[in-house]
PDB file of N, CA and C in Angstrom:
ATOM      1  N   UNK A   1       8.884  -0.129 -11.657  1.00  0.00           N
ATOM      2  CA  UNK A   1       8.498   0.811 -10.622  1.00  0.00           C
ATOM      3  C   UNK A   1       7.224   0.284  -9.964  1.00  0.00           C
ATOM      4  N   UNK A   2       7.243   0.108  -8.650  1.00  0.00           N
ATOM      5  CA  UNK A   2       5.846  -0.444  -8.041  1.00  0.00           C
ATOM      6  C   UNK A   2       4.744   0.431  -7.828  1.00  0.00           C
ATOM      7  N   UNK A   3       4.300   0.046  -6.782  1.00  0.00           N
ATOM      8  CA  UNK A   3       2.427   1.267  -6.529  1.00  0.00           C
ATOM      9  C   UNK A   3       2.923   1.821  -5.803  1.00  0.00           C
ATOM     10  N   UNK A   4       2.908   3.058  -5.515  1.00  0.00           N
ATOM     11  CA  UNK A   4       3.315   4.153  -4.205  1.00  0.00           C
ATOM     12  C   UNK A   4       1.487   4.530  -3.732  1.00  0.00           C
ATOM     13  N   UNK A   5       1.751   4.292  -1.972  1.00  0.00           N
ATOM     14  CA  UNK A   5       0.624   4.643  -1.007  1.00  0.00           C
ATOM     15  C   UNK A   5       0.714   5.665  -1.277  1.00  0.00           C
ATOM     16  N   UNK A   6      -0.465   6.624  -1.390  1.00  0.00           N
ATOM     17  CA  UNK A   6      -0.513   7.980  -0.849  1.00  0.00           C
ATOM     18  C   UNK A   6      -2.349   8.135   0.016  1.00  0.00           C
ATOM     19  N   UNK A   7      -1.672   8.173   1.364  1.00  0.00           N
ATOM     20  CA  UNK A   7      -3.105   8.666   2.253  1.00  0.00           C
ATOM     21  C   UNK A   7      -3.377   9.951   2.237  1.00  0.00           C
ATOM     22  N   UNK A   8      -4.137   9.763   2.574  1.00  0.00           N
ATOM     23  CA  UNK A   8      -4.900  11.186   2.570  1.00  0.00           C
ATOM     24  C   UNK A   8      -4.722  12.481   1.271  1.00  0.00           C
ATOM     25  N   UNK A   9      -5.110  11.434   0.711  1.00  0.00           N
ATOM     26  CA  UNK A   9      -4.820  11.470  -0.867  1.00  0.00           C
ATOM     27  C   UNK A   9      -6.447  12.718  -1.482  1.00  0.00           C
ATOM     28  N   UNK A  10      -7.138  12.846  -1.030  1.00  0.00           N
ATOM     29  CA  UNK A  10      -8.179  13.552  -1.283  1.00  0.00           C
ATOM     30  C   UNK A  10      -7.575  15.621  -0.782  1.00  0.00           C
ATOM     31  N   UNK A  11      -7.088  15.444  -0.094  1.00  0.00           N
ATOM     32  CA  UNK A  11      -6.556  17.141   0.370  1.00  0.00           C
ATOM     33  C   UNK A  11      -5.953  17.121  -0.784  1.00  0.00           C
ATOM     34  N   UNK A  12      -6.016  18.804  -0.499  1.00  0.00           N
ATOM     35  CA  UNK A  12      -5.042  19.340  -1.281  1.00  0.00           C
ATOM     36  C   UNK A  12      -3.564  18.916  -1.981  1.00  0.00           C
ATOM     37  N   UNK A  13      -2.956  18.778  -0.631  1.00  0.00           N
ATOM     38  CA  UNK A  13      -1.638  18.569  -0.519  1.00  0.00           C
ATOM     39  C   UNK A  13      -1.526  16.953  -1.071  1.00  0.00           C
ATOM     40  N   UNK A  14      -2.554  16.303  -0.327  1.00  0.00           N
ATOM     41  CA  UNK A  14      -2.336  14.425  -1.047  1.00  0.00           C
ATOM     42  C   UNK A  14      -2.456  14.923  -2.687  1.00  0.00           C
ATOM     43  N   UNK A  15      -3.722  15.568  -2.790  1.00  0.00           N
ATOM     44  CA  UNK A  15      -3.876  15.173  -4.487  1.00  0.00           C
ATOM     45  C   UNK A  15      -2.850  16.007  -5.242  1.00  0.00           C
ATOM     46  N   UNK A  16      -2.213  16.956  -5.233  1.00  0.00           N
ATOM     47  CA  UNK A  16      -1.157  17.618  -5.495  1.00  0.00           C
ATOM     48  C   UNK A  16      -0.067  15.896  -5.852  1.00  0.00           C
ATOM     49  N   UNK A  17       0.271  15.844  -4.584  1.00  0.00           N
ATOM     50  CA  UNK A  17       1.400  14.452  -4.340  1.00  0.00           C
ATOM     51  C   UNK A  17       0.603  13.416  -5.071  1.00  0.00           C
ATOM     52  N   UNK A  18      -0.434  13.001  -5.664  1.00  0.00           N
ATOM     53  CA  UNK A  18      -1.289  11.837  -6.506  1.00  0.00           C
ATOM     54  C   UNK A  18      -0.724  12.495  -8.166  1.00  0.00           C
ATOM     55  N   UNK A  19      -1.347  13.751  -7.954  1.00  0.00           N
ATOM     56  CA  UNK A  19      -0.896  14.435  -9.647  1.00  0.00           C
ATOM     57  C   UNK A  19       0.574  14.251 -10.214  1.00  0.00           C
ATOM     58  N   UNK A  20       1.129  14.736  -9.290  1.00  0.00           N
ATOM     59  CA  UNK A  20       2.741  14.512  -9.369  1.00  0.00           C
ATOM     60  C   UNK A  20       3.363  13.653 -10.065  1.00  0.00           C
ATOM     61  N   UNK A  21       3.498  12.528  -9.038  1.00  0.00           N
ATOM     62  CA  UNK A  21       3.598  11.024  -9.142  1.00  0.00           C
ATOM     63  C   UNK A  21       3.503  10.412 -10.022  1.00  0.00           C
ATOM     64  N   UNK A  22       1.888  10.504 -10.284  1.00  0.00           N
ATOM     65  CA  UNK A  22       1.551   9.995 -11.938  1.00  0.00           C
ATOM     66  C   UNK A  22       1.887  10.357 -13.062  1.00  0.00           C
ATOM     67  N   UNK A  23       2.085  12.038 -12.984  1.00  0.00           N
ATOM     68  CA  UNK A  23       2.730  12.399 -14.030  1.00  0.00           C
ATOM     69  C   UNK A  23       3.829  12.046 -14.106  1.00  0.00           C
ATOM     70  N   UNK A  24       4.649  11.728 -13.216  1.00  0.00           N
ATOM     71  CA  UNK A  24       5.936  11.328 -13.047  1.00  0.00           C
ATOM     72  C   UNK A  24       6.285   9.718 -13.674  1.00  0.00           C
ATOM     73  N   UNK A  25       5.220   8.924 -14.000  1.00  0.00           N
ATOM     74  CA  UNK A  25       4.900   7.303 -14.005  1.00  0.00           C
ATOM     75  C   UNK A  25       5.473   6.798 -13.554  1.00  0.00           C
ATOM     76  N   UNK A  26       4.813   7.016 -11.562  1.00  0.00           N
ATOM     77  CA  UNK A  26       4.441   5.560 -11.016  1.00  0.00           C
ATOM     78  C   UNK A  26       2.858   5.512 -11.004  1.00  0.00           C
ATOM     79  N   UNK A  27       2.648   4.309 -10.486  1.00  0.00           N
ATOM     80  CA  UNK A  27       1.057   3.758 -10.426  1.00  0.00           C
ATOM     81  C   UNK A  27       0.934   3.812  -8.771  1.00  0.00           C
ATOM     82  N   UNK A  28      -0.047   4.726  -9.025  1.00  0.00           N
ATOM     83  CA  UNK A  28      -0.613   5.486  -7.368  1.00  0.00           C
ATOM     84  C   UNK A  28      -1.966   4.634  -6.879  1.00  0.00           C
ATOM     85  N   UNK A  29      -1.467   4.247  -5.666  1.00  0.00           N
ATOM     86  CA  UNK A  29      -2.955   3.784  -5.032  1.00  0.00           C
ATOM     87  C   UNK A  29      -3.290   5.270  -3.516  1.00  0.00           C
ATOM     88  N   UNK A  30      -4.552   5.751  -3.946  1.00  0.00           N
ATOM     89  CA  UNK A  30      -4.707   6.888  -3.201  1.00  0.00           C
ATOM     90  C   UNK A  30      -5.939   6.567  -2.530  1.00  0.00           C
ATOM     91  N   UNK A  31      -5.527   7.211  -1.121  1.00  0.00           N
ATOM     92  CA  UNK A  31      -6.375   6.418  -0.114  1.00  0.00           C
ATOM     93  C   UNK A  31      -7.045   7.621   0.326  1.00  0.00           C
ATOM     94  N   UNK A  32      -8.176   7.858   1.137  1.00  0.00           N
ATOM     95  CA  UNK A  32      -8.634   9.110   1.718  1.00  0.00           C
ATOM     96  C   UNK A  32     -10.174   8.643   2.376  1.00  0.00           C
ATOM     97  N   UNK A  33     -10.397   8.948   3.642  1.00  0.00           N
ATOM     98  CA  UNK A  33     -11.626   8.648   4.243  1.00  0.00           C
ATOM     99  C   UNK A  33     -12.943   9.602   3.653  1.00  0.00           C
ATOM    100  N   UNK A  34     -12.828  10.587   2.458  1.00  0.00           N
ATOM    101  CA  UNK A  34     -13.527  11.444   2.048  1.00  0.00           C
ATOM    102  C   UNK A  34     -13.221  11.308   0.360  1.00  0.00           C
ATOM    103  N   UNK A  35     -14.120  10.969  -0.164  1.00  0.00           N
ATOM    104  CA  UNK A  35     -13.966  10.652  -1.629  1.00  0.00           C
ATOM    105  C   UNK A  35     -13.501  12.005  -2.597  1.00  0.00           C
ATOM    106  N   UNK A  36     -12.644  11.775  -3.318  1.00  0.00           N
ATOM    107  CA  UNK A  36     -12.140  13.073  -4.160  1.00  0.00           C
ATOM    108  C   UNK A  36     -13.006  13.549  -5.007  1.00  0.00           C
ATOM    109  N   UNK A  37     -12.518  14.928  -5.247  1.00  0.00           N
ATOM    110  CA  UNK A  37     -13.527  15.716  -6.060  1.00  0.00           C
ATOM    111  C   UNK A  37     -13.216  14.917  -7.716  1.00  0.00           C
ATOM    112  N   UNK A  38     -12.370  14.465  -7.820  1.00  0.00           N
ATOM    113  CA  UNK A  38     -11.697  14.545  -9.238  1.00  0.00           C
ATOM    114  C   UNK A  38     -11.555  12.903  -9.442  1.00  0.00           C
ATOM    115  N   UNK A  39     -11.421  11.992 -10.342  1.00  0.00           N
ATOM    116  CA  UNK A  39     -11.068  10.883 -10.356  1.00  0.00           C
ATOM    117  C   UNK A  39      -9.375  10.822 -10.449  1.00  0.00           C
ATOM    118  N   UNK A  40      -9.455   9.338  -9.986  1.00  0.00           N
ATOM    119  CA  UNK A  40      -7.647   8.918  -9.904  1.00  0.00           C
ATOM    120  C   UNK A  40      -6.835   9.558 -11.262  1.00  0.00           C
ATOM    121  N   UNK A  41      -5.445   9.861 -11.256  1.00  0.00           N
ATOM    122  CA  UNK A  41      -5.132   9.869 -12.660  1.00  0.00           C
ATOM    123  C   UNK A  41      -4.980   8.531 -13.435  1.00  0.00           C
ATOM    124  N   UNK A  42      -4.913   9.040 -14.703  1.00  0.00           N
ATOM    125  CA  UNK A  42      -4.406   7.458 -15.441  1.00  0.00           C
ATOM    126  C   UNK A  42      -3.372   6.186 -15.216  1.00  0.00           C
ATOM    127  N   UNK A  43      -3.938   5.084 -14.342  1.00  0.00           N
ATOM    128  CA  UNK A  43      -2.729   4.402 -13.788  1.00  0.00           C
ATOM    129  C   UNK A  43      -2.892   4.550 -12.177  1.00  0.00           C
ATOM    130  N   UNK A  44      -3.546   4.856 -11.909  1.00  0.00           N
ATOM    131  CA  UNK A  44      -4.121   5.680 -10.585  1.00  0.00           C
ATOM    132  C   UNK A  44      -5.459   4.761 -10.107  1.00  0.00           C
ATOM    133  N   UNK A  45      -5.109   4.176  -8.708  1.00  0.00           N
ATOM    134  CA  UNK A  45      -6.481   3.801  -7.960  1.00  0.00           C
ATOM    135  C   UNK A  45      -6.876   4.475  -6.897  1.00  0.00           C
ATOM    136  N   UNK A  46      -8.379   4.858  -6.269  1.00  0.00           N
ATOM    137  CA  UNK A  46      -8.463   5.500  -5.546  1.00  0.00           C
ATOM    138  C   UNK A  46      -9.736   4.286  -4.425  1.00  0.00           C
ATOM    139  N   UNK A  47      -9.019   4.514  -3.282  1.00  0.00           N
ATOM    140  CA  UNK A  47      -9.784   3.622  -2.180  1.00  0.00           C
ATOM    141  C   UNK A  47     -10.114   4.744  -1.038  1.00  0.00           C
ATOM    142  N   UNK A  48     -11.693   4.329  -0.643  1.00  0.00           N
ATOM    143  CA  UNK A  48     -12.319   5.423  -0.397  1.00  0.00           C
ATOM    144  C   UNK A  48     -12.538   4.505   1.153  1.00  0.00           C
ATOM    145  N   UNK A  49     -11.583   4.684   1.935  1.00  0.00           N
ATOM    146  CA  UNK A  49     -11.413   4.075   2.903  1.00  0.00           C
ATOM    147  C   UNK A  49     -11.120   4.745   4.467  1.00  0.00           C
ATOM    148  N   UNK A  50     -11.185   4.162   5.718  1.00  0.00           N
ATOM    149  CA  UNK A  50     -10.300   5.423   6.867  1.00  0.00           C
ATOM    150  C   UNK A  50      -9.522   4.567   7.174  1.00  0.00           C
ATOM    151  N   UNK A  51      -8.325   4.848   7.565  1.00  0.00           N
ATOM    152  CA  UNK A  51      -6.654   3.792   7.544  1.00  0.00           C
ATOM    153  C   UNK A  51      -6.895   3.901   9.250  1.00  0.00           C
ATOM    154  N   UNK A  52      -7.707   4.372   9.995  1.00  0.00           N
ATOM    155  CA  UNK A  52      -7.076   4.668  11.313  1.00  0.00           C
ATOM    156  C   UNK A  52      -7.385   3.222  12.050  1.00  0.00           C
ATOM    157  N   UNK A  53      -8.300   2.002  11.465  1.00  0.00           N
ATOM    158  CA  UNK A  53      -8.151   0.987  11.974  1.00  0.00           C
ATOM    159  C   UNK A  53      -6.830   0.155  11.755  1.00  0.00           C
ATOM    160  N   UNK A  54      -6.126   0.408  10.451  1.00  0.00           N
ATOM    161  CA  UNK A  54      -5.257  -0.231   9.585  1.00  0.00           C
ATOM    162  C   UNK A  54      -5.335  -1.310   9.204  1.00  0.00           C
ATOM    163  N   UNK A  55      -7.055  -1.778   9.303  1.00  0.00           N
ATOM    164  CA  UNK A  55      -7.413  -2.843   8.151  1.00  0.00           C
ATOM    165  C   UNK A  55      -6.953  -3.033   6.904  1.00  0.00           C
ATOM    166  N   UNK A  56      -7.751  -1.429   5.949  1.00  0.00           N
ATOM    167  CA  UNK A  56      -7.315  -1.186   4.592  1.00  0.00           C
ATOM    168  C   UNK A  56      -5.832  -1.355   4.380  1.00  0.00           C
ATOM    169  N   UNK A  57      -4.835  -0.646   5.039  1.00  0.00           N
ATOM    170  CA  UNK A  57      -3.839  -0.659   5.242  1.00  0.00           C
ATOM    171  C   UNK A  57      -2.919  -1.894   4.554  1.00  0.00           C
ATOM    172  N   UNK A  58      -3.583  -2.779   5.983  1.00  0.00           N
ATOM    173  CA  UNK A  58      -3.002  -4.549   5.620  1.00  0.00           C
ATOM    174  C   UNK A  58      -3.733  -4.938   4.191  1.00  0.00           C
ATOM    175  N   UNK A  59      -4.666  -4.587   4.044  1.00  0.00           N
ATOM    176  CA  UNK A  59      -5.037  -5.302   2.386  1.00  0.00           C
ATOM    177  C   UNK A  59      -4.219  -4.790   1.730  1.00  0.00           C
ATOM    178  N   UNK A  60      -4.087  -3.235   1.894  1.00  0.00           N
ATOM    179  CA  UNK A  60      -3.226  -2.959   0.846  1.00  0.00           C
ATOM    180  C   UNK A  60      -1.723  -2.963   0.503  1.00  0.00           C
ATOM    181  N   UNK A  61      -1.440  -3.510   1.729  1.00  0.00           N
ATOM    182  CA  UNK A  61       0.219  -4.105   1.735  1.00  0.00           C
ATOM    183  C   UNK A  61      -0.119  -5.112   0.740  1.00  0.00           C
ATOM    184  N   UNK A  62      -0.687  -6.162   1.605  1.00  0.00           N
ATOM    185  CA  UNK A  62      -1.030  -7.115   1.101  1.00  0.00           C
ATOM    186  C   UNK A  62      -1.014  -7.912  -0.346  1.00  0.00           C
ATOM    187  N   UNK A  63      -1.519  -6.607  -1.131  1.00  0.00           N
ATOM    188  CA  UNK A  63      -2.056  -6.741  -2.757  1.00  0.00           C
ATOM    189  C   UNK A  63      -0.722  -6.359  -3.209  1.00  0.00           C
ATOM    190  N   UNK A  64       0.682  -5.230  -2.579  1.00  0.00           N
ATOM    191  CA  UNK A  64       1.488  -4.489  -2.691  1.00  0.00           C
ATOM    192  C   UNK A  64       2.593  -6.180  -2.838  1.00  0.00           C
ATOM    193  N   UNK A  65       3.312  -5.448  -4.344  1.00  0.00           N
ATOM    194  CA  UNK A  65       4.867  -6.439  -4.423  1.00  0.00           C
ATOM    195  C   UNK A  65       5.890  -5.164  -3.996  1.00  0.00           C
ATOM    196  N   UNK A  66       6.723  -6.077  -2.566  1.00  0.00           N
ATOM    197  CA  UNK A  66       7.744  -5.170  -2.592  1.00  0.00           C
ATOM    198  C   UNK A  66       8.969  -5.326  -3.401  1.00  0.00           C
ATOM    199  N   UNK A  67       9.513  -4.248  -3.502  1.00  0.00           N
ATOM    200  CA  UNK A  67      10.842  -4.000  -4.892  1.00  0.00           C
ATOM    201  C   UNK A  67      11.958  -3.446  -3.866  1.00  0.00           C
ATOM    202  N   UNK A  68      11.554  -3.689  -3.094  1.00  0.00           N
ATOM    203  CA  UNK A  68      13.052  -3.793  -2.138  1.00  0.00           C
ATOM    204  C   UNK A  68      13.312  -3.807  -0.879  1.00  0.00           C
ATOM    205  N   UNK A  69      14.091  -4.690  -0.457  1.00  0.00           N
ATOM    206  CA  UNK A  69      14.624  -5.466   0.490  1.00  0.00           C
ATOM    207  C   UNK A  69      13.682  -4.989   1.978  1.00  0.00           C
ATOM    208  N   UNK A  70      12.747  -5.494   2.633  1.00  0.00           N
ATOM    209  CA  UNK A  70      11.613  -4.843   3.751  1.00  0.00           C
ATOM    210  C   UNK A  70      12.539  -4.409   4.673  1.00  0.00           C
ATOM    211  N   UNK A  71      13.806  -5.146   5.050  1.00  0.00           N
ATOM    212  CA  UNK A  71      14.870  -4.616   6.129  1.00  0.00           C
ATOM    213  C   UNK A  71      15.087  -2.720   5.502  1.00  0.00           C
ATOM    214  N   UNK A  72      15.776  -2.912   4.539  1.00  0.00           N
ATOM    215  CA  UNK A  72      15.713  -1.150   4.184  1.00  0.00           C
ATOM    216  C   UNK A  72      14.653  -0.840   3.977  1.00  0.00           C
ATOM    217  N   UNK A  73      13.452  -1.022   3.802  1.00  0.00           N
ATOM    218  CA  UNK A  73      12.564  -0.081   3.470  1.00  0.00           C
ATOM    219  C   UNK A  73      12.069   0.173   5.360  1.00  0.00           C
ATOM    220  N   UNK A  74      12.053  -0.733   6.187  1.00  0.00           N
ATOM    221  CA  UNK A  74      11.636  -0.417   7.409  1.00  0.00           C
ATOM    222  C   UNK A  74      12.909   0.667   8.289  1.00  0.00           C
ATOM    223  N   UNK A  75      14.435   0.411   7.850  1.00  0.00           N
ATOM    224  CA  UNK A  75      14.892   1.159   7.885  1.00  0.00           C
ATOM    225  C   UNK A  75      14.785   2.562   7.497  1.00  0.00           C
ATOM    226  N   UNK A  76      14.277   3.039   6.323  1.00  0.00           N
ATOM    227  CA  UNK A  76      14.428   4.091   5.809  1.00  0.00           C
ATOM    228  C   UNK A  76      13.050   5.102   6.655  1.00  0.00           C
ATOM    229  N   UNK A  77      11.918   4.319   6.731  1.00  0.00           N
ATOM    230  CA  UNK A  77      10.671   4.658   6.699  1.00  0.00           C
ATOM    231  C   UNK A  77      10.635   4.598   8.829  1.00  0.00           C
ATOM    232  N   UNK A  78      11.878   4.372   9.351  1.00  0.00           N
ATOM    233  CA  UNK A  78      12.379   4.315  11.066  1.00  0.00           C
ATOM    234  C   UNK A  78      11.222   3.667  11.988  1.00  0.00           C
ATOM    235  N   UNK A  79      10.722   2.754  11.061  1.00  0.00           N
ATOM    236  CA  UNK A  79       9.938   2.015  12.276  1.00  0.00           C
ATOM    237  C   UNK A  79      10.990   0.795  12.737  1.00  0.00           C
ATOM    238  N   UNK A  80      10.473   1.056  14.396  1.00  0.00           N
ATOM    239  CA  UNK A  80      11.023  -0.229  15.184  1.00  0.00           C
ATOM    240  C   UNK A  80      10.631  -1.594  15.090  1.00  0.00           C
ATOM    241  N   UNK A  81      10.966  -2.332  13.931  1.00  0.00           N
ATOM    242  CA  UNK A  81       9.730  -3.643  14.282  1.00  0.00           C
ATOM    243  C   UNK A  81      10.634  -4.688  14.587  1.00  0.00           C
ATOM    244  N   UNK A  82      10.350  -5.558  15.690  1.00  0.00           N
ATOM    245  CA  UNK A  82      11.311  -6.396  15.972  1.00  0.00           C
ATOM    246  C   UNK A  82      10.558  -7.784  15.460  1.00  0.00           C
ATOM    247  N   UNK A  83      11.471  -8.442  14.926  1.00  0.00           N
ATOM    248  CA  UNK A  83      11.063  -9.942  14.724  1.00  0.00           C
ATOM    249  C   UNK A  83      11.618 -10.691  14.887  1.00  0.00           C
ATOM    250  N   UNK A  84      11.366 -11.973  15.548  1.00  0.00           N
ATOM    251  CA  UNK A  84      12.258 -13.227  15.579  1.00  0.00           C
ATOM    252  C   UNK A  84      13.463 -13.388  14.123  1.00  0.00           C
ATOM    253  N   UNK A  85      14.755 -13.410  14.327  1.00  0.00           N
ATOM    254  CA  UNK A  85      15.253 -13.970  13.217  1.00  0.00           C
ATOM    255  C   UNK A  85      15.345 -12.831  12.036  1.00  0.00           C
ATOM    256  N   UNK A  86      14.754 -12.033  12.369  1.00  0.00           N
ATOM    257  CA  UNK A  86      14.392 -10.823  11.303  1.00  0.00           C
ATOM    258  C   UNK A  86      13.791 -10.686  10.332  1.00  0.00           C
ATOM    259  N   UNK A  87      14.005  -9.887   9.573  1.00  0.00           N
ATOM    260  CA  UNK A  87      13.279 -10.077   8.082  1.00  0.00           C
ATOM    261  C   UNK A  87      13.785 -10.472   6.872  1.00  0.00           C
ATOM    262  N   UNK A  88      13.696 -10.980   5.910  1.00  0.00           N
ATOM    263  CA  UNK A  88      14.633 -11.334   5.245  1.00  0.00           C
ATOM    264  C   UNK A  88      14.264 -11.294   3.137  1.00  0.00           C
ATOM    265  N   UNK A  89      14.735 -10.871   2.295  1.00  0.00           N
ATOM    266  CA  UNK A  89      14.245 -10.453   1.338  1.00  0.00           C
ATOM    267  C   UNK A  89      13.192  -9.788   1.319  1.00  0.00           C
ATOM    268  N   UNK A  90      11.682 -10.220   0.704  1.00  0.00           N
ATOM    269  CA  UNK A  90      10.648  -9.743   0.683  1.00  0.00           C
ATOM    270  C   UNK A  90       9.355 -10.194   1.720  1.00  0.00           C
ATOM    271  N   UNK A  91      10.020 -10.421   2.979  1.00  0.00           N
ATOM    272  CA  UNK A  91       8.889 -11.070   4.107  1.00  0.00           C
ATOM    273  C   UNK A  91       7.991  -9.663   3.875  1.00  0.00           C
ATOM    274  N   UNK A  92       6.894 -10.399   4.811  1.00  0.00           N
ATOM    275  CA  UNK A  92       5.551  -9.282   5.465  1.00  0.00           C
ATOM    276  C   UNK A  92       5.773  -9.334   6.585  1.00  0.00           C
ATOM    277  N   UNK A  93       5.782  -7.950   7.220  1.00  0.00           N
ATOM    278  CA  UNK A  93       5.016  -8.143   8.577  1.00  0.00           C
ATOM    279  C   UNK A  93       3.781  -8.220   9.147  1.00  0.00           C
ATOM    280  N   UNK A  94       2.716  -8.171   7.595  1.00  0.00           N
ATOM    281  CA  UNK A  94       1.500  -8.060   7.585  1.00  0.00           C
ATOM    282  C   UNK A  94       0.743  -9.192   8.127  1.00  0.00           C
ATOM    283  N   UNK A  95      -0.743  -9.551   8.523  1.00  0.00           N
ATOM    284  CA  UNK A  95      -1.262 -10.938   8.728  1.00  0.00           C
ATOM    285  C   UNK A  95      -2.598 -10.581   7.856  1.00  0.00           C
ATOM    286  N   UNK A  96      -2.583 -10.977   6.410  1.00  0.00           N
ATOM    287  CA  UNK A  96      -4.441 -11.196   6.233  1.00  0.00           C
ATOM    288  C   UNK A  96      -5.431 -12.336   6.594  1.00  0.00           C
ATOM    289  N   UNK A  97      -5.366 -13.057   7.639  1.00  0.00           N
ATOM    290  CA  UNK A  97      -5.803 -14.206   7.585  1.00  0.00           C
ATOM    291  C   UNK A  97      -7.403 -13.904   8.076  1.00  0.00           C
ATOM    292  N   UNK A  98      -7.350 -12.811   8.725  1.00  0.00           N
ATOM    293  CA  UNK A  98      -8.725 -12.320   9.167  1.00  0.00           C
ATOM    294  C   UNK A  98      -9.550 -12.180   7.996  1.00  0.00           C
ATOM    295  N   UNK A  99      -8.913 -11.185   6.787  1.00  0.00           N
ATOM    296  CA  UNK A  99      -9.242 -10.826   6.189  1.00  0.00           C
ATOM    297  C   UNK A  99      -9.931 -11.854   5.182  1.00  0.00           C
ATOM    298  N   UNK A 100      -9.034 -12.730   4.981  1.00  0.00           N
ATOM    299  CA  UNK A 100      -9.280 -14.301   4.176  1.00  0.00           C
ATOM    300  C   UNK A 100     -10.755 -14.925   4.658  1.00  0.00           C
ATOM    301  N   UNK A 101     -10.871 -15.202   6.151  1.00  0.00           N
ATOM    302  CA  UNK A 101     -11.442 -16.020   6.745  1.00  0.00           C
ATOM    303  C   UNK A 101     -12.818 -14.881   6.980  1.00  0.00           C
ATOM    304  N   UNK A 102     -12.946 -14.179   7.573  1.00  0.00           N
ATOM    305  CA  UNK A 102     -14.305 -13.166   7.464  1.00  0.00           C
ATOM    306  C   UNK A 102     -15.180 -12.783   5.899  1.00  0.00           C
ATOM    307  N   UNK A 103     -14.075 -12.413   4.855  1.00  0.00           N
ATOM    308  CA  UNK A 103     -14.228 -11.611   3.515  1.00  0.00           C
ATOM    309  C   UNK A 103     -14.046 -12.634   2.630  1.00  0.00           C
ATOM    310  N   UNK A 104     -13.091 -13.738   2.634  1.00  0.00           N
ATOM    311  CA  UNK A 104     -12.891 -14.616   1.493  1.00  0.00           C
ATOM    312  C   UNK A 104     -12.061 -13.129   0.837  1.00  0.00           C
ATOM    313  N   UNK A 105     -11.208 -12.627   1.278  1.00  0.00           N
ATOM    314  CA  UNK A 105     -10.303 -11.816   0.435  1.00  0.00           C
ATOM    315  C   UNK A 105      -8.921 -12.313  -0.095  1.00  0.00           C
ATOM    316  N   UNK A 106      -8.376 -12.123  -1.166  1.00  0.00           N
ATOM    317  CA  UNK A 106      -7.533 -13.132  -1.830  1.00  0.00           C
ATOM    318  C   UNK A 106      -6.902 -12.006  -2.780  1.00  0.00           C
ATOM    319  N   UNK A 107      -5.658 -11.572  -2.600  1.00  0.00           N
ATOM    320  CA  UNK A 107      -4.290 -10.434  -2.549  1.00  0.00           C
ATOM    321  C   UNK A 107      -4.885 -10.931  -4.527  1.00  0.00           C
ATOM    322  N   UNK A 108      -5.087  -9.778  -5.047  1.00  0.00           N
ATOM    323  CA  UNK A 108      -4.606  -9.715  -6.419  1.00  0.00           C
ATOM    324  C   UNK A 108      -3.250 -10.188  -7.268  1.00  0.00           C
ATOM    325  N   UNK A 109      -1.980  -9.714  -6.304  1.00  0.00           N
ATOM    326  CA  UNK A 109      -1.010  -9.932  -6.753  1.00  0.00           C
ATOM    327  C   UNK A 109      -0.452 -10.666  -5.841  1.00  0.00           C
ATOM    328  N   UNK A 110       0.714 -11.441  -6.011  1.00  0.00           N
ATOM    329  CA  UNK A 110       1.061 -12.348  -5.075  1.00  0.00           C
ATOM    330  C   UNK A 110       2.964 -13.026  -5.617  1.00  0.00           C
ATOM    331  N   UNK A 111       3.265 -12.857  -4.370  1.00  0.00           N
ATOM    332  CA  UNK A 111       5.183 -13.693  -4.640  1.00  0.00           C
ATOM    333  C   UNK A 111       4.734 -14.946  -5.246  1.00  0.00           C
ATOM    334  N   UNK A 112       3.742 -15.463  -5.191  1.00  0.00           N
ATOM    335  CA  UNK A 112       3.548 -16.733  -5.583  1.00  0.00           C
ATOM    336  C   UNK A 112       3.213 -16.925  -7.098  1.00  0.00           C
ATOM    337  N   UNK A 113       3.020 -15.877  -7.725  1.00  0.00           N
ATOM    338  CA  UNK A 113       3.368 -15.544  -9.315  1.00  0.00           C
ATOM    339  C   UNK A 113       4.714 -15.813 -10.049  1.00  0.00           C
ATOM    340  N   UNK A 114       5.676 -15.267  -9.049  1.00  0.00           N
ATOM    341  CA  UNK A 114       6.855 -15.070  -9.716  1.00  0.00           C
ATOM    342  C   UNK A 114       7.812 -16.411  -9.751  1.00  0.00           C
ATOM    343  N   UNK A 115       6.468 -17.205  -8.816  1.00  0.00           N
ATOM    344  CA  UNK A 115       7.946 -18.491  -8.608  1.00  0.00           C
ATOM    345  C   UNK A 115       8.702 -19.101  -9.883  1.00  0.00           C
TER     346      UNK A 115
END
């Protein structure tokens, strides 16, 4: 089971959907521009971030292994993204190179593990 996003993870309603989850065991990364009253649950990260640039966002794809196929998950989730050639197994549509080259930031987890 992979990390499930949850933004705006500090309300009510996010941390409700953070409690859940975890109790449920998956491993929650919870995002919120206003730091929570409560810490993450067990298995639980909390990034105290605002997504509306969608910097954090891309890191946190980024660090994210997908567990299934990006064509259905962009399907399911009805974004339009067009790409040359398409997408194919576990591509990104993400780019960290900014992120690399400004931050020296370097994805925790990586396809390049599993080879």
């Amino acid at each position: 089971m992979g990390t499930t996003l949850v933004t705006g993870a500090s309300g009510k309603v996010g941390w409700w959907v953070v409690q859940t989850l975890a109790e449920a065991g998956h491993q929650i990364l919870a995002v919120d521009r206003v730091t929570p009253r409560a810490h993450p649950p067990k298995g639980g990260e909390f990034w105290d971030a605002d997504l509306s640039g969608h910097s954090v966002f891309s890191l946190s794809v980024a660090d994210s292994w997908v567990d299934a196929p990006v064509e259905l998950i962009l399907a399911q989730t009805a974004w339009s993204v067009e790409r040359p050639g398409g997408f194919g197994g576990s591509d990104t549509g993400w780019d960290i190179s900014k992120a690399r080259e400004l931050l020296g930031y370097d994805p925790q987890h990586s396809w390049r593990q599993h080879l």
